[in-house]
Protein backbone atom coordinates (compact mmCIF):
# COMPACT_ATOMS: atom_id res chain seq x y z
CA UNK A 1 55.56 96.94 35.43
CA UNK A 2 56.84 95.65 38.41
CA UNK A 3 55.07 94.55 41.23
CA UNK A 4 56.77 93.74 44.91
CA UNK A 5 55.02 91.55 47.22
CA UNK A 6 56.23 91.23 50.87
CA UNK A 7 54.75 88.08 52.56
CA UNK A 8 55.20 85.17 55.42
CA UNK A 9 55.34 81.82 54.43
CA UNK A 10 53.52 81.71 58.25
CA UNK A 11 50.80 84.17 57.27
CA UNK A 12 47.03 82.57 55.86
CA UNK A 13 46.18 85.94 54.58
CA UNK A 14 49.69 86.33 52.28
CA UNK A 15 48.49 82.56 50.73
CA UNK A 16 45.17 83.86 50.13
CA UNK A 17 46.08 87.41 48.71
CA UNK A 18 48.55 85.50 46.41
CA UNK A 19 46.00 83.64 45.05
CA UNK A 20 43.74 86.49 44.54
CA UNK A 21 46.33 88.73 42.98
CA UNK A 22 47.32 85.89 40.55
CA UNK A 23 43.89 85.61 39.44
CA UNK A 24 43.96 89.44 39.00
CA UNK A 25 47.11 89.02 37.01
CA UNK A 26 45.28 86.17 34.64
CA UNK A 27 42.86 88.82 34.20
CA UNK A 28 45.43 92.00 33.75
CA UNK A 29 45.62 92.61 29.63
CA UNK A 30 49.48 93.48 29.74
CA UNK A 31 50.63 90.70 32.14
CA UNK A 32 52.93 89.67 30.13
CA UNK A 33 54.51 92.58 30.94
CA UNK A 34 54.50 92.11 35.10
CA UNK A 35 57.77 91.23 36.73
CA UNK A 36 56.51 89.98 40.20
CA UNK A 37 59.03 90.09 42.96
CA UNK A 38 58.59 88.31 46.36
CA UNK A 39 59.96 89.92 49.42
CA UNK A 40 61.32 88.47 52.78
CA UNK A 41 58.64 89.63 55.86
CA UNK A 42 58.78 87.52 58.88
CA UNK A 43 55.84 87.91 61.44
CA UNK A 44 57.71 86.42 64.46
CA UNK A 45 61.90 87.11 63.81
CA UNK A 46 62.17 85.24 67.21
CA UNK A 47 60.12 81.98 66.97
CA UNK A 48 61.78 78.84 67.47
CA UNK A 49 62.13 76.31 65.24
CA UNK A 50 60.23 73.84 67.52
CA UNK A 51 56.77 75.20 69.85
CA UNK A 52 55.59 72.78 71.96
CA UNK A 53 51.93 74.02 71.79
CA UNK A 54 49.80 73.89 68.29
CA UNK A 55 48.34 76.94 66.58
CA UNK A 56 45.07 77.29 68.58
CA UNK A 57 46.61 77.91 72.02
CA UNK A 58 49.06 80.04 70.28
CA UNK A 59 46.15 82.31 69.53
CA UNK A 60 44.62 82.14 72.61
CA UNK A 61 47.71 83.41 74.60
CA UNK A 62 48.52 85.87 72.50
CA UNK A 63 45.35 87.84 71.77
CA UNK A 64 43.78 87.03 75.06
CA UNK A 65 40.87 84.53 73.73
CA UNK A 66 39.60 81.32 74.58
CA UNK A 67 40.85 77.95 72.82
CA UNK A 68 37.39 77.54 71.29
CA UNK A 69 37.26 81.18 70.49
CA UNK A 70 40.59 80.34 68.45
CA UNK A 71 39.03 77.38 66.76
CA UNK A 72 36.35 79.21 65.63
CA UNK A 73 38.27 82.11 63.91
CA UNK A 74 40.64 79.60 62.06
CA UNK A 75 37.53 77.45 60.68
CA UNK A 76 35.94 80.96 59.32
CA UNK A 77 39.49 81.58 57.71
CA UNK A 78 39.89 77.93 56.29
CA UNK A 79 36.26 78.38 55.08
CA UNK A 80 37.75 81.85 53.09
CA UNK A 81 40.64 80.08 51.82
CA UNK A 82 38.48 77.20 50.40
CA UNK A 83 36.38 80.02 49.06
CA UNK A 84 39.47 80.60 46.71
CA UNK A 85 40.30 77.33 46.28
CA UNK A 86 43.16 76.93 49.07
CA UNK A 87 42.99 73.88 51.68
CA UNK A 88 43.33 75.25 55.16
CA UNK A 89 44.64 72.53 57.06
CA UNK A 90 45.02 74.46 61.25
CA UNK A 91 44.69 71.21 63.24
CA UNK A 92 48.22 69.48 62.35
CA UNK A 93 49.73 73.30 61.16
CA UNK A 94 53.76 73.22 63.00
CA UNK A 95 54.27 76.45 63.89
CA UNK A 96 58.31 77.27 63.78
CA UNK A 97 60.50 79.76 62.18
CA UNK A 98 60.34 80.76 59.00
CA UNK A 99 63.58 82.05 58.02
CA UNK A 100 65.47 79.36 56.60
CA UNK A 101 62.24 78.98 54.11
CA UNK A 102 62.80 83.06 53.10
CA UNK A 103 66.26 81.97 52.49
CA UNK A 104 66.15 79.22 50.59
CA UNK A 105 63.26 81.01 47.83
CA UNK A 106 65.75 83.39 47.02
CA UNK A 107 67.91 80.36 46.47
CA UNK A 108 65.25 79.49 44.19
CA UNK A 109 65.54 82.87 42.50
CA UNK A 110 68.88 82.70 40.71
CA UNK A 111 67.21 79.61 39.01
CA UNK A 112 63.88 81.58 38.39
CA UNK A 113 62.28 79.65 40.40
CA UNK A 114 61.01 81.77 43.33
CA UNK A 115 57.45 82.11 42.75
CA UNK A 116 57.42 77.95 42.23
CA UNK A 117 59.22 77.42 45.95
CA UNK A 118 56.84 80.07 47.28
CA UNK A 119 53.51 78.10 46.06
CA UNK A 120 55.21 75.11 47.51
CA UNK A 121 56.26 76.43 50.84
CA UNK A 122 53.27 78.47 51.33
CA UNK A 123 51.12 74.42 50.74
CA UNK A 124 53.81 72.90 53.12
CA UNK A 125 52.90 75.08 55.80
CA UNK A 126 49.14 75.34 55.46
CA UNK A 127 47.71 72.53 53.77
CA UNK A 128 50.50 69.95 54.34
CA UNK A 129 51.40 70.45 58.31
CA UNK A 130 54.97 69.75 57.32
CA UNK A 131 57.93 71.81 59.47
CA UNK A 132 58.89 74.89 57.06
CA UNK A 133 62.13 75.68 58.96
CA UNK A 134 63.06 71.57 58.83
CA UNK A 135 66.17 71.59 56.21
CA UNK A 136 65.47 68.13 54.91
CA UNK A 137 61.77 68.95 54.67
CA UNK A 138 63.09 72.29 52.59
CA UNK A 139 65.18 70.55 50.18
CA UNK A 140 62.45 67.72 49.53
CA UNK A 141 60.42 70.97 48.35
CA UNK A 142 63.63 72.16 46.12
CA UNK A 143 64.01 68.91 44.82
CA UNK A 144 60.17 69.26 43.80
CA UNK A 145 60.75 72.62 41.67
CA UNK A 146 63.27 70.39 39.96
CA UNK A 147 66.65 71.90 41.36
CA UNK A 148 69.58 70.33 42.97
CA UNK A 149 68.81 69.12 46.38
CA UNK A 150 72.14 68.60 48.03
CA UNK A 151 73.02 71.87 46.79
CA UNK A 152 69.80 73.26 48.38
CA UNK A 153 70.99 71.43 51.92
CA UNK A 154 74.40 73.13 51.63
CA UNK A 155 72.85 76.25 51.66
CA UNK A 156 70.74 75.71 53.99
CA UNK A 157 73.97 74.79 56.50
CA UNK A 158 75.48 77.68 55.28
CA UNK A 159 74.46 81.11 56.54
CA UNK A 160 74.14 82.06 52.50
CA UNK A 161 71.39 84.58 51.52
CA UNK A 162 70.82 85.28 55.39
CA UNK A 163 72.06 89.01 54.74
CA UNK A 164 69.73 89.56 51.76
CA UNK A 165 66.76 88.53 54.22
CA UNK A 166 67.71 90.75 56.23
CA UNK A 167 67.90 93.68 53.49
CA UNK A 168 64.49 92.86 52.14
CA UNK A 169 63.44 93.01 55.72
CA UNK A 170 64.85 96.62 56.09
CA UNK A 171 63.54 97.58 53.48
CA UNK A 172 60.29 96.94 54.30
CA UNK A 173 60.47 99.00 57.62
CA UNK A 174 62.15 101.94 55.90
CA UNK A 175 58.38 101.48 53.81
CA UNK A 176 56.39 101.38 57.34
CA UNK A 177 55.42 98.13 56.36
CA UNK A 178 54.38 96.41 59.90
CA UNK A 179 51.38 93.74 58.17
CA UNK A 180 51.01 91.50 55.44
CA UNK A 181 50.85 91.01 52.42
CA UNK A 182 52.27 94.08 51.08
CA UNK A 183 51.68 95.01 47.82
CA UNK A 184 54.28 97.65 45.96
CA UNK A 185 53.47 98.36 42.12
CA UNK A 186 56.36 100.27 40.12
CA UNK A 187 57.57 101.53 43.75
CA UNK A 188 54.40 104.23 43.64
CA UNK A 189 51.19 102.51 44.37
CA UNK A 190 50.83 100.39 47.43
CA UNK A 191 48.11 97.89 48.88
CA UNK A 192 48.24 95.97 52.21
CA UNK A 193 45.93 93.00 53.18
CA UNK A 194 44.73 90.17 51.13
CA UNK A 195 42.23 92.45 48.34
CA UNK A 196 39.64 91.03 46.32
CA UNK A 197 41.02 90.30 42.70
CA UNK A 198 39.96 92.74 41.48
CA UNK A 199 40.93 95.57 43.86
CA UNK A 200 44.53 94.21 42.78
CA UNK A 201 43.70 94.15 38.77
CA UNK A 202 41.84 97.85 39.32
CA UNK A 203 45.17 99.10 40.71
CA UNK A 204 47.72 97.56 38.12
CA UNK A 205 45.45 99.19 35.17
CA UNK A 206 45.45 102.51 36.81
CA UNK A 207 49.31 102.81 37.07
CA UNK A 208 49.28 101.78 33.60
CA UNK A 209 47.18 103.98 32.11
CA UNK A 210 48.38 106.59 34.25
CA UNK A 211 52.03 106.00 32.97
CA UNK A 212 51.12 105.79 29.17
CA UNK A 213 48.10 108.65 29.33
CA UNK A 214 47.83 108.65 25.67
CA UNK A 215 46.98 104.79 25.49
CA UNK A 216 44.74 104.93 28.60
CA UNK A 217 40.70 104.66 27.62
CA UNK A 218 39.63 105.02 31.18
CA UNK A 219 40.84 104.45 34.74
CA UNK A 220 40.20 101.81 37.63
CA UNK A 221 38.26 103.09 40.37
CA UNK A 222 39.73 102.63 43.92
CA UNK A 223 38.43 100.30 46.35
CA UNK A 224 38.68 100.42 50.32
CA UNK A 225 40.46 97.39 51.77
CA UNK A 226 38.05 94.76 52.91
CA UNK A 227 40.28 91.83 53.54
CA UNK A 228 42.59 91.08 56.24
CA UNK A 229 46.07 91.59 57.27
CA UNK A 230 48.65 89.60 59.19
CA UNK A 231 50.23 91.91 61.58
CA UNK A 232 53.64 91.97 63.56
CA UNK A 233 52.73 92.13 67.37
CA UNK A 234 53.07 95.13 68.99
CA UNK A 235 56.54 95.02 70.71
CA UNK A 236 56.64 96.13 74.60
């Protein structure tokens, strides 16, 4: 079974679903059988590396709400995320461009190291307020996962992996994927938003027993989406 997950390093709903969908993977009886794939989804293709304004006035300009409004919807998502056991940290958060970090986890990958970087970047960004698109910052986290880090710098120099971004990107808007996370099991079943665990464990059982009927004792029942999504804004 394979299961493809397209996600932001910039998005607090694709750090929560991970978490939930790894517990529902602990859970899953065949998991040793799951191939997980991560996926390249930027929210913002056009942020710079550098904003001169912090994530709270960020919110309020773009969705038309007050800077307290803002404050108050990030402390009720950092109060979710500690409800699964992530720290939330939206006062010192840099917002900047994530690109460079999608690049360098698929770096990661020809070492098998992709869903290591990914834990790491998605902690840089949220619970460490460290610059995600900074290339020393990067290959301090390579370094971490225990691979080369001038190698990781000259690839980061480089325009290497750039076009594979790109295709993972495409390919997830030939999907009509315009949120995440984004959840594709065996290419047939999809799920968007961070799910409960077990809306994620429900779904991988039901694709298996669907695709070995003779083995199956019963199947999952669905579940409506309850969680949240992180959305690309509407374009002009």
């Amino acid at each position: 079974m394979q299961v493809e997950i397209w996600s932001d390093f910039a998005c607090p709903f694709c750090y929560i679903g991970k978490r939930r969908f790894e517990q529902a993977l602990a859970s899953f009886a065949h998991r040793d059988q799951v191939e997980v794939v991560y996926r390249s989804f930027e929210l913002d293709r056009h942020a710079p590396a550098s904003v001169p304004h912090d994530v709270y006035d960020m919110l309020s300009s773009r969705y038309g709400m007050s800077r307290q409004e803002a404050i108050s919807m990030n402390e009720k998502m950092r109060q979710q995320a500690a409800a699964d056991g992530l720290d939330f940290q939206f006062d010192g958060l840099v917002l900047t461009n994530t690109f460079d970090a999608h690049r360098l986890r698929l770096y990661a990958e020809q070492y098998g190291q992709g869903a290591a970087i990914s834990e790491l970047l998605f902690r840089a960004y949220f619970s460490e307020s460290k610059n995600v698109s900074d290339h020393s910052i990067l290959a301090d986290i390579t370094e971490a996962i225990g691979l080369d880090r001038e190698e990781a710098l000259s690839v980061l120099a480089s325009d290497q992996f750039a076009e594979n971004v790109r295709a993972e990107e495409e390919q997830g808007s030939r999907l009509g994927i315009r949120g995440v996370p984004y959840y594709l099991i065996n290419g047939k079943h999809a799920l968007s938003g961070a799910q409960p665990s077990g809306v994620y464990l429900n779904a991988m059982q039901q694709l298996w027993d669907a695709e070995r009927p003779a083995q199956a004792a019963e199947t999952a029942s669905d579940e409506a989406c309850i969680d949240g999504t992180c959305a690309v804004p509407n374009k002009p």
